[in-house]
PDB file of N, CA and C in Angstrom:
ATOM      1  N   UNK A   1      24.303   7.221 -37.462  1.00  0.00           N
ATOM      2  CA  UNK A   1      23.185   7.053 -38.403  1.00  0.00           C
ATOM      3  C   UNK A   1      22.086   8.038 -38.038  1.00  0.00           C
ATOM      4  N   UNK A   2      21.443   8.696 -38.717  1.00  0.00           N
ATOM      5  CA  UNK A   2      20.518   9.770 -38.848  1.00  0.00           C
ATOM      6  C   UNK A   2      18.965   8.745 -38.874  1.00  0.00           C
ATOM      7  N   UNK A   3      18.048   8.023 -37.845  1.00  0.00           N
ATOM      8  CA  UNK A   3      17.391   7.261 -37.606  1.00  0.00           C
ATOM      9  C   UNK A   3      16.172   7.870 -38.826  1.00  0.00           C
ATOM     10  N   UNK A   4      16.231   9.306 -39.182  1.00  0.00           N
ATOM     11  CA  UNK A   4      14.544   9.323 -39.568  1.00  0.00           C
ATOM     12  C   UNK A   4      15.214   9.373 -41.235  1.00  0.00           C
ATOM     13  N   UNK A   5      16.154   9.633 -41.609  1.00  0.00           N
ATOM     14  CA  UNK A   5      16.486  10.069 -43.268  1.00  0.00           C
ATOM     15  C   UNK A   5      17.842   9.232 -43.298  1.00  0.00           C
ATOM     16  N   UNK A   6      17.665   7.806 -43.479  1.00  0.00           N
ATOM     17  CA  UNK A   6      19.116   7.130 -43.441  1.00  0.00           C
ATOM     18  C   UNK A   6      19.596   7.564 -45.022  1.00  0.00           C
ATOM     19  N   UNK A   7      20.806   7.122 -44.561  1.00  0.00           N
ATOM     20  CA  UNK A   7      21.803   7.249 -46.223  1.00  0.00           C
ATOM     21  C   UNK A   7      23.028   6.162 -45.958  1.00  0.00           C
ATOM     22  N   UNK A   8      23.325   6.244 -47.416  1.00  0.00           N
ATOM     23  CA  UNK A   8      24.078   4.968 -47.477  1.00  0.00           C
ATOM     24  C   UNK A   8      25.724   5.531 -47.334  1.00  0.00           C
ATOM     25  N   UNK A   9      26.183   4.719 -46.662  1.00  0.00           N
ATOM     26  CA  UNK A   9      27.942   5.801 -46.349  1.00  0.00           C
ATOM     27  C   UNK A   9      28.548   5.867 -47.400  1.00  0.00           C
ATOM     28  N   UNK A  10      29.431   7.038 -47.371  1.00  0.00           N
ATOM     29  CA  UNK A  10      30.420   7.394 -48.658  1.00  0.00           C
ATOM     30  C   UNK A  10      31.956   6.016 -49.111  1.00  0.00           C
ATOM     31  N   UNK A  11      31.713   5.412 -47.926  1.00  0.00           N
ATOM     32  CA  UNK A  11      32.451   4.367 -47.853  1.00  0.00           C
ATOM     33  C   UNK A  11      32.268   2.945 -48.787  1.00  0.00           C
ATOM     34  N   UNK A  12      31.114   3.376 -48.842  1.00  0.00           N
ATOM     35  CA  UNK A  12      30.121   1.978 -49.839  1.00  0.00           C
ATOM     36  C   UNK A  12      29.516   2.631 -51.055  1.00  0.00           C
ATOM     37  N   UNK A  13      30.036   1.726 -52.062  1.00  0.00           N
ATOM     38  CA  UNK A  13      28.804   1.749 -53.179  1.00  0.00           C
ATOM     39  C   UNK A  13      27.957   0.861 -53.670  1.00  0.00           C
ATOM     40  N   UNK A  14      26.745   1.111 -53.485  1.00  0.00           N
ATOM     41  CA  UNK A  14      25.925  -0.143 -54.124  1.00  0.00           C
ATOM     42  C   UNK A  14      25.705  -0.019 -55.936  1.00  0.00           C
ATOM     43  N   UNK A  15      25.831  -0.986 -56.104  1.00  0.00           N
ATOM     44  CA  UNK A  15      25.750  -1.283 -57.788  1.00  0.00           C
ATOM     45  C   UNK A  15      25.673  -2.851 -58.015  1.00  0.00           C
ATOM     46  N   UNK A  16      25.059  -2.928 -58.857  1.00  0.00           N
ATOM     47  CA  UNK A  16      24.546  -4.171 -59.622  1.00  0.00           C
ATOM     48  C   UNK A  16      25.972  -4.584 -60.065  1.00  0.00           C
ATOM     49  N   UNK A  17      25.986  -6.171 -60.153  1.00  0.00           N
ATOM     50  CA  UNK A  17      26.987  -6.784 -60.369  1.00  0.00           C
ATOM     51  C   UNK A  17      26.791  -7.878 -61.648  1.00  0.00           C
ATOM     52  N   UNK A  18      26.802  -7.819 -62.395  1.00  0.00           N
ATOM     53  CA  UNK A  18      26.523  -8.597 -63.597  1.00  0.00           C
ATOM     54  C   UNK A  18      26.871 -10.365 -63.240  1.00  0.00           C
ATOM     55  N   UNK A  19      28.313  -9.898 -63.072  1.00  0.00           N
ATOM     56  CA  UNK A  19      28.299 -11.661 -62.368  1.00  0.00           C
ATOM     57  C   UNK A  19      27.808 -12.243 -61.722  1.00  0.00           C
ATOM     58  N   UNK A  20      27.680 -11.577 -60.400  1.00  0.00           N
ATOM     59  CA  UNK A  20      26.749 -11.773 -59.071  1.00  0.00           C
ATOM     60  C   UNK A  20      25.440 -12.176 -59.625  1.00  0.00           C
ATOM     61  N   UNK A  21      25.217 -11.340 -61.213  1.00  0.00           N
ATOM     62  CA  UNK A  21      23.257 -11.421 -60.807  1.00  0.00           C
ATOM     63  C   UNK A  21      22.677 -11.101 -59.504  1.00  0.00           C
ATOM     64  N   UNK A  22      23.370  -9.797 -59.075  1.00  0.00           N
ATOM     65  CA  UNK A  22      22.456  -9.054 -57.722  1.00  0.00           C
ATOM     66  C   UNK A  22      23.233  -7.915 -57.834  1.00  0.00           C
ATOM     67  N   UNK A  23      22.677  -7.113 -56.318  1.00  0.00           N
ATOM     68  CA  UNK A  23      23.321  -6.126 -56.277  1.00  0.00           C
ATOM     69  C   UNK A  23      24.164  -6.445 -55.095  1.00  0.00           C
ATOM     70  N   UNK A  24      25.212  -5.842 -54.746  1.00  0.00           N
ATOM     71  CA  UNK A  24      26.049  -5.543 -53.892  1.00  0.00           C
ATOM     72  C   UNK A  24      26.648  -4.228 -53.283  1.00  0.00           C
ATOM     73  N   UNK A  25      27.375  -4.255 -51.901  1.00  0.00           N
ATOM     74  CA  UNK A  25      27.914  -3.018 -51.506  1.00  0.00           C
ATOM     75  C   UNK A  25      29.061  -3.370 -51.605  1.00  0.00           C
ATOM     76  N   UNK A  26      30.027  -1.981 -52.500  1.00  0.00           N
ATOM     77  CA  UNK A  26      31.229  -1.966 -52.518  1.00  0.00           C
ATOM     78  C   UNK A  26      32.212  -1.529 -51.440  1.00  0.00           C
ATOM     79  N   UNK A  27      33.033  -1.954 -50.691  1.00  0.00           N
ATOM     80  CA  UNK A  27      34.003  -0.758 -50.359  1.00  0.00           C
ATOM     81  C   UNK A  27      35.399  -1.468 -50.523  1.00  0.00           C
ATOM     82  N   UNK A  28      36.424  -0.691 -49.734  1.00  0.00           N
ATOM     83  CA  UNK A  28      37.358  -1.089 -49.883  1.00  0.00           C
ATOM     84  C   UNK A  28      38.483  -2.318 -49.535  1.00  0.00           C
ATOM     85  N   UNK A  29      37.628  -2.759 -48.776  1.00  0.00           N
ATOM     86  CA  UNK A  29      38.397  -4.060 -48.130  1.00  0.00           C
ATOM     87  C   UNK A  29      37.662  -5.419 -49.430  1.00  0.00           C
ATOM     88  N   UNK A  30      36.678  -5.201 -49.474  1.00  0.00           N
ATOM     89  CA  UNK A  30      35.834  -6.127 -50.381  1.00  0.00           C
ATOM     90  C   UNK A  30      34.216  -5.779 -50.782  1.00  0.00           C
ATOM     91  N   UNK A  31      33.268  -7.017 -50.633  1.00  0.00           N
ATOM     92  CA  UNK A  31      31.927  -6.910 -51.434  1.00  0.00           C
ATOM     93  C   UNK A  31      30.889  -7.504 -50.463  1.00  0.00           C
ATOM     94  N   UNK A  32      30.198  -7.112 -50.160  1.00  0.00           N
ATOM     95  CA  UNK A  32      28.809  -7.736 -49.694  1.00  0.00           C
ATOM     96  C   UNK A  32      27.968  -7.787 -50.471  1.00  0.00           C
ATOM     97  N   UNK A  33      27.339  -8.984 -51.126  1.00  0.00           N
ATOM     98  CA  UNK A  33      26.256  -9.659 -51.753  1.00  0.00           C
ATOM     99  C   UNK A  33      24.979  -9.253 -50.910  1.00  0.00           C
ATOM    100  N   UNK A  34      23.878  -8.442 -51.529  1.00  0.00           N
ATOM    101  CA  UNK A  34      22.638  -8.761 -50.697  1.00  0.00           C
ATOM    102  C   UNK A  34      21.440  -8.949 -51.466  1.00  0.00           C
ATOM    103  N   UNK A  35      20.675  -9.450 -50.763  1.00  0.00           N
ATOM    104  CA  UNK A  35      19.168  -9.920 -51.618  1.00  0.00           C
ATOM    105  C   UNK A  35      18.504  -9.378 -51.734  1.00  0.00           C
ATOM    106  N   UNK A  36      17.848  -9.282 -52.891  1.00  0.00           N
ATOM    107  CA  UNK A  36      17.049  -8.200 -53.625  1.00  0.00           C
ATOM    108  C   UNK A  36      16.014  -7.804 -52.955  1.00  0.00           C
ATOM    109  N   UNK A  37      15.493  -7.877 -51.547  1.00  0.00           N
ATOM    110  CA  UNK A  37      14.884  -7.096 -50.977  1.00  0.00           C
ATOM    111  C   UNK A  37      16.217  -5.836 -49.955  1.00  0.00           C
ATOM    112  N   UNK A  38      16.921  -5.919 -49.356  1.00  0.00           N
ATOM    113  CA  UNK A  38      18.141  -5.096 -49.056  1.00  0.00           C
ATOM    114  C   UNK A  38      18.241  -4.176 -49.998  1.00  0.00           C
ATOM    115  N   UNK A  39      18.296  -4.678 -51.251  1.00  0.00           N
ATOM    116  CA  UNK A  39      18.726  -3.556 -52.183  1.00  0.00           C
ATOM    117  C   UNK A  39      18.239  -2.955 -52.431  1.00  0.00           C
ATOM    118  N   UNK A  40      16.936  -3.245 -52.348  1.00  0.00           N
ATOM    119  CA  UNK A  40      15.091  -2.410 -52.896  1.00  0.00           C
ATOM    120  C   UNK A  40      15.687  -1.350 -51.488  1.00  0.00           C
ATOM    121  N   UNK A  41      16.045  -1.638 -50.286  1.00  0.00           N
ATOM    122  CA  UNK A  41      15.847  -0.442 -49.430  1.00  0.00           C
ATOM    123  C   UNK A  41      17.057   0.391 -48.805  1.00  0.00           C
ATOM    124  N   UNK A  42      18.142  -0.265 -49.715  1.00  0.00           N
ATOM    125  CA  UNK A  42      19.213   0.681 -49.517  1.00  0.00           C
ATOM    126  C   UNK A  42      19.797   1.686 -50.667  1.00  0.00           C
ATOM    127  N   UNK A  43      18.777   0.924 -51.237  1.00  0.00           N
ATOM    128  CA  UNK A  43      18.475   1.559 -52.857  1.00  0.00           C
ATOM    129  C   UNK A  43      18.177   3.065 -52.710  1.00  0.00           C
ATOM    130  N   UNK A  44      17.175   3.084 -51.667  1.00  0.00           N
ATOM    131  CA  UNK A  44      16.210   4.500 -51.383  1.00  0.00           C
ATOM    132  C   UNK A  44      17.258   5.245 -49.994  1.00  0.00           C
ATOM    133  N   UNK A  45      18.156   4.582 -49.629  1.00  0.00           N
ATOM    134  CA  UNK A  45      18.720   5.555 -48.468  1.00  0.00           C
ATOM    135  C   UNK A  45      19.680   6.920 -49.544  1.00  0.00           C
ATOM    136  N   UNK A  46      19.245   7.849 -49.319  1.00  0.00           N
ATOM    137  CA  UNK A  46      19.691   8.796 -49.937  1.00  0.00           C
ATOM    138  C   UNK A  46      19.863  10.008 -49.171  1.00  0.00           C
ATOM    139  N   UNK A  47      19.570   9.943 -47.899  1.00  0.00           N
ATOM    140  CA  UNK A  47      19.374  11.099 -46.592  1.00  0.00           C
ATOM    141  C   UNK A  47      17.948  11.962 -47.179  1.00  0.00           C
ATOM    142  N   UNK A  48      17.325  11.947 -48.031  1.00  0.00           N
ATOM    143  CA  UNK A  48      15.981  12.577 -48.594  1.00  0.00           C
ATOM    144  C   UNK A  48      15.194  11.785 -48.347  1.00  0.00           C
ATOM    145  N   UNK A  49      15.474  10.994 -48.082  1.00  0.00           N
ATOM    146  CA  UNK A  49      13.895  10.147 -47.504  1.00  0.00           C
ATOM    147  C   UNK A  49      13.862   9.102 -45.984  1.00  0.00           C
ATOM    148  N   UNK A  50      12.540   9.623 -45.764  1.00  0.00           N
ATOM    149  CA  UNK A  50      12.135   9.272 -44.428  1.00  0.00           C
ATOM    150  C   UNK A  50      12.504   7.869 -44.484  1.00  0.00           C
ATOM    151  N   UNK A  51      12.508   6.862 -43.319  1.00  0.00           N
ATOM    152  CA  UNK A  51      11.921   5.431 -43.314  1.00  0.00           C
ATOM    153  C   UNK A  51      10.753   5.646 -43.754  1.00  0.00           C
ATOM    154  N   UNK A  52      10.180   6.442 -43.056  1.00  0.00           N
ATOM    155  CA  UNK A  52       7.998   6.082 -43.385  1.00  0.00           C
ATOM    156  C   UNK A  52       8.419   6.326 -45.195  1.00  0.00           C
ATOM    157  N   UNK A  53       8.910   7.389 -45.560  1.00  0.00           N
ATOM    158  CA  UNK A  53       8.797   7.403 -47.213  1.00  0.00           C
ATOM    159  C   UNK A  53       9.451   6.129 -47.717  1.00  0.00           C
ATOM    160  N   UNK A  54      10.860   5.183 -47.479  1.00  0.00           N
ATOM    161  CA  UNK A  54      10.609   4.149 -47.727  1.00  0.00           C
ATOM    162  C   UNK A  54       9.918   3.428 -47.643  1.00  0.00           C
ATOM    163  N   UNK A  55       9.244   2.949 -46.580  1.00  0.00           N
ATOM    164  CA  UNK A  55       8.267   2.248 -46.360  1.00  0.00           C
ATOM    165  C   UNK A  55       7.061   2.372 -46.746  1.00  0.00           C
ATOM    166  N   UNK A  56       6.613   3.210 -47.256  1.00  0.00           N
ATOM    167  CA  UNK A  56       5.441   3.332 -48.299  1.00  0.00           C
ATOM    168  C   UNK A  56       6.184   3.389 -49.553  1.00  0.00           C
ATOM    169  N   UNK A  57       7.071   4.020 -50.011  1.00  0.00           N
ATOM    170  CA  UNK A  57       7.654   3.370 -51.534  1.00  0.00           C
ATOM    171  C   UNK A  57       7.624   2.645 -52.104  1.00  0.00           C
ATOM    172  N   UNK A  58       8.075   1.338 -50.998  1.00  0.00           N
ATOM    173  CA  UNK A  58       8.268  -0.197 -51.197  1.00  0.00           C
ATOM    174  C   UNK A  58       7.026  -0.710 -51.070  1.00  0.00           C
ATOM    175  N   UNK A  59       5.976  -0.305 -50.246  1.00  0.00           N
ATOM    176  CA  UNK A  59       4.834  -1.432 -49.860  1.00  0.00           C
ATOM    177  C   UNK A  59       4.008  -0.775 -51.548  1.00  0.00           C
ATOM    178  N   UNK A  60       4.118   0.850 -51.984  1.00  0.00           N
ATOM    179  CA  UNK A  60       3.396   0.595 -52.912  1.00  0.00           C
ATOM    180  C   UNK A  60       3.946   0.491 -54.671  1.00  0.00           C
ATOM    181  N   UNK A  61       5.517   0.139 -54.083  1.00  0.00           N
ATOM    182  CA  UNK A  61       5.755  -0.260 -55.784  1.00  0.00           C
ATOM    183  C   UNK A  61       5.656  -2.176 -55.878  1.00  0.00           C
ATOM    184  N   UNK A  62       5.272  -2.992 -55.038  1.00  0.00           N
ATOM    185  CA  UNK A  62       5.445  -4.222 -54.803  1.00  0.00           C
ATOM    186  C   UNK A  62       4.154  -4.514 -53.955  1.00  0.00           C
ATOM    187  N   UNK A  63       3.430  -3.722 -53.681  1.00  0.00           N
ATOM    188  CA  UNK A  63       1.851  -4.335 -53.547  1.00  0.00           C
ATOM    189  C   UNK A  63       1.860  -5.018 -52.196  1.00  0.00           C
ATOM    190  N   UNK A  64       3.012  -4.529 -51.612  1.00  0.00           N
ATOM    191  CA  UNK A  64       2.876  -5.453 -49.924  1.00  0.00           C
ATOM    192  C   UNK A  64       2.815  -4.515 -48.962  1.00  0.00           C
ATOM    193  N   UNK A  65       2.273  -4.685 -47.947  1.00  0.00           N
ATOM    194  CA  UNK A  65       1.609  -4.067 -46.553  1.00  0.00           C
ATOM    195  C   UNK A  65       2.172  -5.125 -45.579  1.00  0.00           C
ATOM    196  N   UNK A  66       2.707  -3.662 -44.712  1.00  0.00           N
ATOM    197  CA  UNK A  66       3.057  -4.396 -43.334  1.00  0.00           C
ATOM    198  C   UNK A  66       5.062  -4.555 -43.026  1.00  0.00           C
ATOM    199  N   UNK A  67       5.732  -4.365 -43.898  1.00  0.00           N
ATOM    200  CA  UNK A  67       6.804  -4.282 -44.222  1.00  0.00           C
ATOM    201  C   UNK A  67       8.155  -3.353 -43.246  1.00  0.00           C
ATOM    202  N   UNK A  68       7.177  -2.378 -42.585  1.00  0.00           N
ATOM    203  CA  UNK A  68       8.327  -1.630 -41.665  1.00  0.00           C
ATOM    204  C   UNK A  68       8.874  -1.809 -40.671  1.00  0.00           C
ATOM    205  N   UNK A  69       8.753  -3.243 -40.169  1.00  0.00           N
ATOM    206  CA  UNK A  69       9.793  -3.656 -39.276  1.00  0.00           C
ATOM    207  C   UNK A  69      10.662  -4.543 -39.826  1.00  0.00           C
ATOM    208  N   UNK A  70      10.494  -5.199 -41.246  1.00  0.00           N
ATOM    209  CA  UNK A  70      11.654  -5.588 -41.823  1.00  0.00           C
ATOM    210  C   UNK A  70      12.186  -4.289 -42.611  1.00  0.00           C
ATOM    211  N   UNK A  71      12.127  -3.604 -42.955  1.00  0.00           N
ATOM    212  CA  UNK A  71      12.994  -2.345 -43.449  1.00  0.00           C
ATOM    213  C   UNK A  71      13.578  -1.625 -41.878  1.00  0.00           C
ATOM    214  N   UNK A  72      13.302  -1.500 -40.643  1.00  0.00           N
ATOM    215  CA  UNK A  72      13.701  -1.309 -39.516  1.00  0.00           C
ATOM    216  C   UNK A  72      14.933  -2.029 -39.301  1.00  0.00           C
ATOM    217  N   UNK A  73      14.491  -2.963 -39.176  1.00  0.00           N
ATOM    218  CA  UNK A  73      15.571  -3.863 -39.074  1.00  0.00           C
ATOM    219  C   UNK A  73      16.999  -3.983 -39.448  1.00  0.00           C
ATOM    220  N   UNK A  74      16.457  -4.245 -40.934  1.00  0.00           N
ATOM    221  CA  UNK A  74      17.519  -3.883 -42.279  1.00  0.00           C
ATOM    222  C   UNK A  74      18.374  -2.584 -42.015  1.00  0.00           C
ATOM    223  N   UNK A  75      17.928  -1.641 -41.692  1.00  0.00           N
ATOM    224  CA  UNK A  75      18.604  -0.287 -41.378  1.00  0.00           C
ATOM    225  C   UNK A  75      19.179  -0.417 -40.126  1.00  0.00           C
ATOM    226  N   UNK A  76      18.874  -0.649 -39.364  1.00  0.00           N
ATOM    227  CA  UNK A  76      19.141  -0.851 -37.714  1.00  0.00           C
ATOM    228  C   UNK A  76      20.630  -2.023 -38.026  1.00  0.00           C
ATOM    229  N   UNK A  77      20.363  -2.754 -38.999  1.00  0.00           N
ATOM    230  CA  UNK A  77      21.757  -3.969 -39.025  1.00  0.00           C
ATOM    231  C   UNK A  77      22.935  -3.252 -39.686  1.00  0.00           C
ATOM    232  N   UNK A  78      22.200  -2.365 -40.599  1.00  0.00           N
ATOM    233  CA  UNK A  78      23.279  -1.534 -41.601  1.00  0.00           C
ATOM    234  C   UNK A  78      24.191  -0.359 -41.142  1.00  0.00           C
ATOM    235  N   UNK A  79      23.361  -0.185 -39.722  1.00  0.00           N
ATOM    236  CA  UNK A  79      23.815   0.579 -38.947  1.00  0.00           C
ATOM    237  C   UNK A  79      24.978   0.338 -38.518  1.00  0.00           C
ATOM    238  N   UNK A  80      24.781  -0.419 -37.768  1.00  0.00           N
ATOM    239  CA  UNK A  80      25.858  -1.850 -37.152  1.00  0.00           C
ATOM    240  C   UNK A  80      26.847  -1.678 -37.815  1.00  0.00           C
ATOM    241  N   UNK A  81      26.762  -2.719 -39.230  1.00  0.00           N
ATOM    242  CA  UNK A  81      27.909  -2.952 -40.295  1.00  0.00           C
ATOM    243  C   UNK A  81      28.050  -1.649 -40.706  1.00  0.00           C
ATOM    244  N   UNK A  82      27.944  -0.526 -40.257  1.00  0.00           N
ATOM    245  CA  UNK A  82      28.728   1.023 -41.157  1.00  0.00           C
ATOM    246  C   UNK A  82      28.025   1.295 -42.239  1.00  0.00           C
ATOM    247  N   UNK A  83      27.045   0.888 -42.960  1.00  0.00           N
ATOM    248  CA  UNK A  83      26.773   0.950 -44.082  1.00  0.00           C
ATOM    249  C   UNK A  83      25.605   2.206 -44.343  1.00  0.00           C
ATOM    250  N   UNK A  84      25.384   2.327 -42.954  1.00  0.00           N
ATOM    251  CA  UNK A  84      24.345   3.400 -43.072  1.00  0.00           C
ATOM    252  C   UNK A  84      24.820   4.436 -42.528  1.00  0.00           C
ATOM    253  N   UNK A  85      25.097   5.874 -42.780  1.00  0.00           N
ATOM    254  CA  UNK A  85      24.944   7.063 -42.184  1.00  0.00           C
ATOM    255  C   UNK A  85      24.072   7.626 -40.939  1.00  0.00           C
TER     256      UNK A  85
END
């Protein structure tokens, strides 16, 4: 994983799931369901943007401050599970 410009692996696709009513990551074994804050920030992993540029993205399209150790986190777990580059 590239800590300052994460991206989401070529292994996964995230897309909205109509049934689900959420979004999810695709790959090939199956689906992970995640909650619409996850998705708000794996939404933005694109290798073009910083954490700090997520993290001001999110705090100013949703009006919240204080947020970058749960987006840390979130990335740091996604890491883990492969999901992040």
């Amino acid at each position: 994983m590239n800590p300052s410009h994460p991206k989401l692996s070529r292994r996964f696709r995230l897309q909205y799931e109509e049934a689900q009513t959420r979004w999810v990551l695709l790959y090939p074994e199956g689906m992970v369901q995640l909650n619409d804050s996850a998705a708000e920030i794996l939404k933005r992993c694109d290798g073009g943007r910083s954490v700090a540029d997520i993290v001001s993205e999110l705090e100013t399209t949703f009006s919240i401050q204080g947020i970058g150790p749960q987006v840390e986190s979130l990335l740091e777990e996604g890491g883990r599970r492969g999901w992040i580059d």
